[in-house]
PDB file of N, CA and C in Angstrom:
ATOM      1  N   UNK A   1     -15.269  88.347 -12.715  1.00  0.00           N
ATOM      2  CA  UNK A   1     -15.124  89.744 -13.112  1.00  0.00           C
ATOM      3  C   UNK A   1     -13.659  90.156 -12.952  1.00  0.00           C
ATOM      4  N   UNK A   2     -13.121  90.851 -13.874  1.00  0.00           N
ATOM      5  CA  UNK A   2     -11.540  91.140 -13.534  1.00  0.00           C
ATOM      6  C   UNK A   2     -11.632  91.900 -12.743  1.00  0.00           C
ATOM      7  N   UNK A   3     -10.132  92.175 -12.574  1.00  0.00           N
ATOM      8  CA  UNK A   3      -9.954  93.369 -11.258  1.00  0.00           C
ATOM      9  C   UNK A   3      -9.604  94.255 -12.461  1.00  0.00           C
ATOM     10  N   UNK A   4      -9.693  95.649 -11.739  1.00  0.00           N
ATOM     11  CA  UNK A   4      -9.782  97.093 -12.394  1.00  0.00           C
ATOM     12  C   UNK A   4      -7.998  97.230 -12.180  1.00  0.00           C
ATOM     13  N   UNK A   5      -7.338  97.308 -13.074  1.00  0.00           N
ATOM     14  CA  UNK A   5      -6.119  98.103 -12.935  1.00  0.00           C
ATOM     15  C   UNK A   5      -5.775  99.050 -12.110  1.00  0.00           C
ATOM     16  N   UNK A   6      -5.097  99.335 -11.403  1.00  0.00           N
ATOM     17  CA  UNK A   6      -4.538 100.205 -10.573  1.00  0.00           C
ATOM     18  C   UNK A   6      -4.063 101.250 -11.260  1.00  0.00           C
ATOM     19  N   UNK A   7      -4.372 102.985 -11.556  1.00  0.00           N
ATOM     20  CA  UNK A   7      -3.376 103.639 -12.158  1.00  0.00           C
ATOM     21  C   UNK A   7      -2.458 104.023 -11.803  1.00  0.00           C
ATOM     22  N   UNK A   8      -1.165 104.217 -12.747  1.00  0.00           N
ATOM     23  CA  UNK A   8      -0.015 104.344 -12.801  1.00  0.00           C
ATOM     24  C   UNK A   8       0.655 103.333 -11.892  1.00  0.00           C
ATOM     25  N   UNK A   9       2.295 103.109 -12.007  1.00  0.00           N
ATOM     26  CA  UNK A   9       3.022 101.839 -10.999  1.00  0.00           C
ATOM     27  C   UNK A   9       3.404 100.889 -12.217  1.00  0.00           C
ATOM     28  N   UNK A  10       3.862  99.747 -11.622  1.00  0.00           N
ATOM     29  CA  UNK A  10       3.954  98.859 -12.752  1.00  0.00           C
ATOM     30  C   UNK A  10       3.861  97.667 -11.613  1.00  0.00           C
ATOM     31  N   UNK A  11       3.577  96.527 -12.127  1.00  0.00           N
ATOM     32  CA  UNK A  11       3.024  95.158 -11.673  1.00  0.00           C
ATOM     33  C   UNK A  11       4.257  94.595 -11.186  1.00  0.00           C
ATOM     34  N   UNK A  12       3.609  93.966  -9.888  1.00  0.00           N
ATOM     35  CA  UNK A  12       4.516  93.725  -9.116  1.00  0.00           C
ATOM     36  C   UNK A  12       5.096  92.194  -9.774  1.00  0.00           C
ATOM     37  N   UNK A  13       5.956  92.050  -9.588  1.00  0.00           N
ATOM     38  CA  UNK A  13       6.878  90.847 -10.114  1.00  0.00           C
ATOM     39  C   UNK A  13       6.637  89.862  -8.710  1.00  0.00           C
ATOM     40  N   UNK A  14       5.992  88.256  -9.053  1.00  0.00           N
ATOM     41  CA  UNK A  14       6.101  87.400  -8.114  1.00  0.00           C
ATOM     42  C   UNK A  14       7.289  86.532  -8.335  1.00  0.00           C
ATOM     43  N   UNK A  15       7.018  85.683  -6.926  1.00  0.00           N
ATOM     44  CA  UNK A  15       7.926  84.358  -7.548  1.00  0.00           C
ATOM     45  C   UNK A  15       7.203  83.284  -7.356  1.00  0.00           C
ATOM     46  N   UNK A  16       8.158  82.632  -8.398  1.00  0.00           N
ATOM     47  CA  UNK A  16       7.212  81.354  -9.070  1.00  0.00           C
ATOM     48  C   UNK A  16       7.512  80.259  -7.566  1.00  0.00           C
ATOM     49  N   UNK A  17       6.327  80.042  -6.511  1.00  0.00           N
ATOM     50  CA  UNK A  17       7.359  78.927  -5.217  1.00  0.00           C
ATOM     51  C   UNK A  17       7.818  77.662  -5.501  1.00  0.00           C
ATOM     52  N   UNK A  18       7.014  77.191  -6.572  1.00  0.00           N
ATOM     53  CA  UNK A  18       7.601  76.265  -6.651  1.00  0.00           C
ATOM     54  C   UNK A  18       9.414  75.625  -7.143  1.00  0.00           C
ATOM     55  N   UNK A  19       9.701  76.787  -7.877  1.00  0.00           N
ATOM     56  CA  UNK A  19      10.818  77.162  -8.859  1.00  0.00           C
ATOM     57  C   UNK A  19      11.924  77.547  -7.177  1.00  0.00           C
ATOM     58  N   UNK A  20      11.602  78.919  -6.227  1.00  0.00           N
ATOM     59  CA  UNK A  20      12.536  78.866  -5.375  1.00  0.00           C
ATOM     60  C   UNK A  20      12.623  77.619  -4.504  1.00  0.00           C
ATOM     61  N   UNK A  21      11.645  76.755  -4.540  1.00  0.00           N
ATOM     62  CA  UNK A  21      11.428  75.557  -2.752  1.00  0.00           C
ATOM     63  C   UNK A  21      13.102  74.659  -3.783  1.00  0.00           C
ATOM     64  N   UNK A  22      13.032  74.394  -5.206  1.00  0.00           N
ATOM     65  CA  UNK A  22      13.912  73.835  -5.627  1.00  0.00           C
ATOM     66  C   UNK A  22      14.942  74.026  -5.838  1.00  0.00           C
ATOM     67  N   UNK A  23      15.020  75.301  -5.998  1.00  0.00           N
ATOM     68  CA  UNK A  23      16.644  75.626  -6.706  1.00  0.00           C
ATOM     69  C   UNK A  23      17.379  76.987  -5.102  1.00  0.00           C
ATOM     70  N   UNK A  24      18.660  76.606  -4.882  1.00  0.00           N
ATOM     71  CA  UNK A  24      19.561  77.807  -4.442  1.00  0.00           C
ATOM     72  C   UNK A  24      20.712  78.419  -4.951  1.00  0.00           C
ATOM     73  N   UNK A  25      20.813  79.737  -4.526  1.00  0.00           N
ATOM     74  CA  UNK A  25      22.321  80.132  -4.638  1.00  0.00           C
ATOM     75  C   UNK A  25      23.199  80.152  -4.336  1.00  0.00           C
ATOM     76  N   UNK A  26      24.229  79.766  -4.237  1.00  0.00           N
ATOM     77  CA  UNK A  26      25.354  80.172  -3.132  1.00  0.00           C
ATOM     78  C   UNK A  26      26.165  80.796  -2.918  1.00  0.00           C
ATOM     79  N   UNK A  27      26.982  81.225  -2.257  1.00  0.00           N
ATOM     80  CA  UNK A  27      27.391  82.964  -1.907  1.00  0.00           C
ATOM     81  C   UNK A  27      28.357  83.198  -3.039  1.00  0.00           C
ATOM     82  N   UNK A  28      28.834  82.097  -4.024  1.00  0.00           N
ATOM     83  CA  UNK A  28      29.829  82.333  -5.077  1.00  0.00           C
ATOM     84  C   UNK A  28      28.597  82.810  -6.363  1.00  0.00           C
ATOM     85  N   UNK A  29      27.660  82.948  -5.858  1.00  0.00           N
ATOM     86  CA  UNK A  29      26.352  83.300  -7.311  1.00  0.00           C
ATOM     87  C   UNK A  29      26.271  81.677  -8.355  1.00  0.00           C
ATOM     88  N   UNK A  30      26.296  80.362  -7.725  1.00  0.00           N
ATOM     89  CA  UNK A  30      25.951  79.357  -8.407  1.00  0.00           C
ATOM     90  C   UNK A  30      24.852  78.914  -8.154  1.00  0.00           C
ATOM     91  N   UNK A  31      24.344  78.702  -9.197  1.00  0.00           N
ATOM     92  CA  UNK A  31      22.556  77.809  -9.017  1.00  0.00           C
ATOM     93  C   UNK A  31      22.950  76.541  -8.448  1.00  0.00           C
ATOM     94  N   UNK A  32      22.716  75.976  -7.433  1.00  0.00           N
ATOM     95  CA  UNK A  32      22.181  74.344  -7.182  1.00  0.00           C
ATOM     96  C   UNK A  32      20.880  74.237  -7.035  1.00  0.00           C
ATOM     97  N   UNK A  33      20.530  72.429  -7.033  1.00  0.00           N
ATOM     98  CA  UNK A  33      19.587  72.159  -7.073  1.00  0.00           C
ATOM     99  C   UNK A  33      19.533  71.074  -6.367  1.00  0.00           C
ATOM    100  N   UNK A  34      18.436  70.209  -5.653  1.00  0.00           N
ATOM    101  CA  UNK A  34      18.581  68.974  -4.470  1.00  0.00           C
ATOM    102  C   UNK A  34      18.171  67.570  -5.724  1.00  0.00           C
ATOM    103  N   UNK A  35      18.728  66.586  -5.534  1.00  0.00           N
ATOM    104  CA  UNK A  35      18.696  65.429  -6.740  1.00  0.00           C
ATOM    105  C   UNK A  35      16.981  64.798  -6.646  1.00  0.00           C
ATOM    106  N   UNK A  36      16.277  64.269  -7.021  1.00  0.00           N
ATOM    107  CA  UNK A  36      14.813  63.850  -6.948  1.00  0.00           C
ATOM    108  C   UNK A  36      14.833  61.886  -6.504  1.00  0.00           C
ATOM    109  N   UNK A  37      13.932  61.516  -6.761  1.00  0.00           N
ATOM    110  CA  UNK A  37      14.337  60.367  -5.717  1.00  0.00           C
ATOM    111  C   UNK A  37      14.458  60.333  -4.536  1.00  0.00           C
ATOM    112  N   UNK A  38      13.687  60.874  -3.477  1.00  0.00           N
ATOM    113  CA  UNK A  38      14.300  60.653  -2.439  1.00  0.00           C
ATOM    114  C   UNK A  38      13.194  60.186  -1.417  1.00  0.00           C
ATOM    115  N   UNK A  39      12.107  60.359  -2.030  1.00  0.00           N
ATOM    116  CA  UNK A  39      10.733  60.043  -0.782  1.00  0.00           C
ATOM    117  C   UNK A  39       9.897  58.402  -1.127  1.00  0.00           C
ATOM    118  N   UNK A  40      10.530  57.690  -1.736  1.00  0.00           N
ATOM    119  CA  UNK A  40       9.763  56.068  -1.533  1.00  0.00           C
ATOM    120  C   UNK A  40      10.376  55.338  -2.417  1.00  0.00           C
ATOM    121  N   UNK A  41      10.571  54.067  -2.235  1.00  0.00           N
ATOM    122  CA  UNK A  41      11.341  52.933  -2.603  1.00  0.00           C
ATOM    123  C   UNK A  41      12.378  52.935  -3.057  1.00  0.00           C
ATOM    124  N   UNK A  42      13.064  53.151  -1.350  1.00  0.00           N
ATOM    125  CA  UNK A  42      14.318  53.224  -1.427  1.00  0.00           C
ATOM    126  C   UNK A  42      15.151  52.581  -0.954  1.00  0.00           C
ATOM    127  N   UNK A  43      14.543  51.144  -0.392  1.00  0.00           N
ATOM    128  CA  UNK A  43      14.295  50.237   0.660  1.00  0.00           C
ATOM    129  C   UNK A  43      15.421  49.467  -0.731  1.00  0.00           C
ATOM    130  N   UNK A  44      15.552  49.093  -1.602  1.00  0.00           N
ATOM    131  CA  UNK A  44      16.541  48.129  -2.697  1.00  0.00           C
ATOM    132  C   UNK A  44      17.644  48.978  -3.043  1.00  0.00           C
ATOM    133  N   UNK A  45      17.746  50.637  -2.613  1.00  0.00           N
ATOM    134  CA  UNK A  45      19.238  51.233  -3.183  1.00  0.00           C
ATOM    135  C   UNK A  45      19.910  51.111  -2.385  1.00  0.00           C
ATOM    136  N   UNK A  46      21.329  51.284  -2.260  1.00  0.00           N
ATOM    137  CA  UNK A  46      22.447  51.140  -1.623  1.00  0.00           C
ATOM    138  C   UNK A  46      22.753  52.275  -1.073  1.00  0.00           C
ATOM    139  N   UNK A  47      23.492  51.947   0.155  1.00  0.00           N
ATOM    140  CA  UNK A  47      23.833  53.006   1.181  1.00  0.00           C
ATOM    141  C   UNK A  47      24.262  54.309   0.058  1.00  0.00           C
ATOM    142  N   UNK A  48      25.455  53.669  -0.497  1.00  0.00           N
ATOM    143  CA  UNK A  48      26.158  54.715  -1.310  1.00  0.00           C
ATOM    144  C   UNK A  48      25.067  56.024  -2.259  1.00  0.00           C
ATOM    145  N   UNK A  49      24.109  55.420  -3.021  1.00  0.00           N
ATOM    146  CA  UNK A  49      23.466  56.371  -4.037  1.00  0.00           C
ATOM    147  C   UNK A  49      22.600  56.938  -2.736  1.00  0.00           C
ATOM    148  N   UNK A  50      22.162  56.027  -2.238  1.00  0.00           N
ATOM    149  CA  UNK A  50      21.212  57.331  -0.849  1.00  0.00           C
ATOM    150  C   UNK A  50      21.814  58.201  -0.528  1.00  0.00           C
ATOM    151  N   UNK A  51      22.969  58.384   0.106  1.00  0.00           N
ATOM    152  CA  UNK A  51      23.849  59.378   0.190  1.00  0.00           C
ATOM    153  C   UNK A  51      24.125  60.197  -0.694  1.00  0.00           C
ATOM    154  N   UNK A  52      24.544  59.808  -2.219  1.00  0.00           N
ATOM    155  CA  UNK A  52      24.676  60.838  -3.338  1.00  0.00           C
ATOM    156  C   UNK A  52      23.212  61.587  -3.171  1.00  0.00           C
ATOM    157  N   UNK A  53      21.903  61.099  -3.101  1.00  0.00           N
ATOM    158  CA  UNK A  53      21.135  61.568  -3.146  1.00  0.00           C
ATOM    159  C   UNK A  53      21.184  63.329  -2.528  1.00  0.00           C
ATOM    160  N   UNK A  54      21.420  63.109  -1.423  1.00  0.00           N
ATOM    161  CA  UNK A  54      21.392  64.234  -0.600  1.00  0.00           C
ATOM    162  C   UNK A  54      22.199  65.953  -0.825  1.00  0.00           C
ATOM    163  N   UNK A  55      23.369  65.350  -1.782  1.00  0.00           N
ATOM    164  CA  UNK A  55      23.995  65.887  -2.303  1.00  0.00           C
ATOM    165  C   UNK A  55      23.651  66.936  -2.988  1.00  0.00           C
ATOM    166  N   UNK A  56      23.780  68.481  -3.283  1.00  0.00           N
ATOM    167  CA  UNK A  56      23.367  69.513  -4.621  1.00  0.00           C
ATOM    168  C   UNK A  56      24.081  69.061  -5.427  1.00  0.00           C
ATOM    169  N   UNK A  57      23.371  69.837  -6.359  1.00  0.00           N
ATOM    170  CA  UNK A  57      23.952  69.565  -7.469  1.00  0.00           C
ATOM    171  C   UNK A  57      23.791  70.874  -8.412  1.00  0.00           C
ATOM    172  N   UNK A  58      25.122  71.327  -9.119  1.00  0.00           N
ATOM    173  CA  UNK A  58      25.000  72.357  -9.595  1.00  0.00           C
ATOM    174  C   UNK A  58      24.388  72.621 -11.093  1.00  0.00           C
ATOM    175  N   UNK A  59      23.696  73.344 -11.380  1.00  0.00           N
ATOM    176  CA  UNK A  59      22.988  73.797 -12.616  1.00  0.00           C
ATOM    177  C   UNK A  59      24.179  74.583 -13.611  1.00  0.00           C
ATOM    178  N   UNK A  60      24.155  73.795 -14.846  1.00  0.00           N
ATOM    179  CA  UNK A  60      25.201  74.190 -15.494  1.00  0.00           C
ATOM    180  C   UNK A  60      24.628  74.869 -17.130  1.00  0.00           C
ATOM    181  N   UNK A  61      23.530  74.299 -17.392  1.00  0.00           N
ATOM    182  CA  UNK A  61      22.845  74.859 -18.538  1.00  0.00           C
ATOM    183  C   UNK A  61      22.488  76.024 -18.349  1.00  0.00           C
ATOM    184  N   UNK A  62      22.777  77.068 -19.065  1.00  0.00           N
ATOM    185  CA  UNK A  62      22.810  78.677 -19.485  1.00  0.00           C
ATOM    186  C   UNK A  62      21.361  78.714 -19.771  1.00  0.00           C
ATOM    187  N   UNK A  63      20.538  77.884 -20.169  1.00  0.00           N
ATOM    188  CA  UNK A  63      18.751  78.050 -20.533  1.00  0.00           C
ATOM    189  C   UNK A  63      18.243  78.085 -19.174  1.00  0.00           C
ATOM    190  N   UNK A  64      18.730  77.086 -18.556  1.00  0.00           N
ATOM    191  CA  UNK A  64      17.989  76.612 -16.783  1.00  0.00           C
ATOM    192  C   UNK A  64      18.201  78.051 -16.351  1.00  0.00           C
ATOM    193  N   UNK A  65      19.528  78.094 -16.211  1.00  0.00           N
ATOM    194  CA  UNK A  65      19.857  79.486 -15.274  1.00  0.00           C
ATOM    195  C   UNK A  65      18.428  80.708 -15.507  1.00  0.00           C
ATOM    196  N   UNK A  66      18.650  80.940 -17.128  1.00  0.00           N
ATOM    197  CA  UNK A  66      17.666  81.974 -17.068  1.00  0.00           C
ATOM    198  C   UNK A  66      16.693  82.402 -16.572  1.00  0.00           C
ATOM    199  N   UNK A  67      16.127  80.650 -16.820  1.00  0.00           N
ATOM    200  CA  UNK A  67      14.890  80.413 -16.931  1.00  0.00           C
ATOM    201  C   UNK A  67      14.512  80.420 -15.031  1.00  0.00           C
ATOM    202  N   UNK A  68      14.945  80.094 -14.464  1.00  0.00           N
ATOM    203  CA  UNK A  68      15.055  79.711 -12.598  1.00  0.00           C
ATOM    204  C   UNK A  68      14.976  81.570 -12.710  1.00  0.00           C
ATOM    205  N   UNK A  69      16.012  82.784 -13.266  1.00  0.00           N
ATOM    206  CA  UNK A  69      16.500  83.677 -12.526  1.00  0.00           C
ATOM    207  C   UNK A  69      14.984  84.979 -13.057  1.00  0.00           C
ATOM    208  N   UNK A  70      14.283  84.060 -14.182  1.00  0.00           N
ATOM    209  CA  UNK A  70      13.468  85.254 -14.404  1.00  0.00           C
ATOM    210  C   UNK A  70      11.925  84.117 -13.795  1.00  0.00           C
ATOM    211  N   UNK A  71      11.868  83.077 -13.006  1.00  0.00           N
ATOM    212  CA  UNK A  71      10.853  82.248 -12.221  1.00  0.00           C
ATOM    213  C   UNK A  71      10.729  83.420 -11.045  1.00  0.00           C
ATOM    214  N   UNK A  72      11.854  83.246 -10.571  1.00  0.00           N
ATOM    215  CA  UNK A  72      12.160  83.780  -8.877  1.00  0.00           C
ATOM    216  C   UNK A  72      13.156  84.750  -9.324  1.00  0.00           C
ATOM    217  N   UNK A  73      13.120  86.209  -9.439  1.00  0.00           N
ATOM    218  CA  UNK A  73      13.587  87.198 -10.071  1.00  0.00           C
ATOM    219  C   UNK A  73      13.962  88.061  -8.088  1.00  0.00           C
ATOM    220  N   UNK A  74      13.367  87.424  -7.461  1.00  0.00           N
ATOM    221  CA  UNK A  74      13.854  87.994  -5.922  1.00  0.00           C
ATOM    222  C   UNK A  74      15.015  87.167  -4.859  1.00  0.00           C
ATOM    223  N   UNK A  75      15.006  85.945  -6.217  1.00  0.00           N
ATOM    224  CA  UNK A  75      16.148  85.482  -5.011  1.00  0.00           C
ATOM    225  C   UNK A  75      17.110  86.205  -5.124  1.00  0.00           C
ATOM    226  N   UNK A  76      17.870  85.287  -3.470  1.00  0.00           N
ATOM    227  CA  UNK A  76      19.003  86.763  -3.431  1.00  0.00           C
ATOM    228  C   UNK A  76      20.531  86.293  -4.411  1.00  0.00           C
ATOM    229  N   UNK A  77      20.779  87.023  -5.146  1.00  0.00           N
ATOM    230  CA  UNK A  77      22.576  87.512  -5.784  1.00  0.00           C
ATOM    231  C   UNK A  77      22.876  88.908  -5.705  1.00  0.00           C
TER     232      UNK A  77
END
């Protein structure tokens, strides 16, 4: 059964969690993001890319941005 609308107000805006657990801002207002790869068979890569792993990485596509800033419309800028 739906729920009955609430009158008057307007709908509260969520955030998407999965969209903030991935992406941050940083105090200059840039999107990063953490690289994937990182939880099993990792036992054959080299010291070096494990390490890149850990690394952010910044979001440079103007679609992503949007798309992350209207997911999670409460993170903070």
């Amino acid at each position: 059964m739906p729920r009955k609308a609430k009158s008057g107000g307007k709908i509260k805006l969520k955030t998407h969690k999965a969209t903030s657990k991935r992406f941050r801002l940083t105090g200059s207002g840039k999107l990063v993001r953490t690289k994937g790869g990182k939880s099993h068979l990792r036992r054959n890569t080299s010291k070096r890319t494990k390490s890149q792993l850990s690394e952010m990485q910044e979001v440079k596509a103007t679609k992503i941005i949007k798309r992350v800033k209207r997911l999670a419309p409460h993170m903070e800028s």
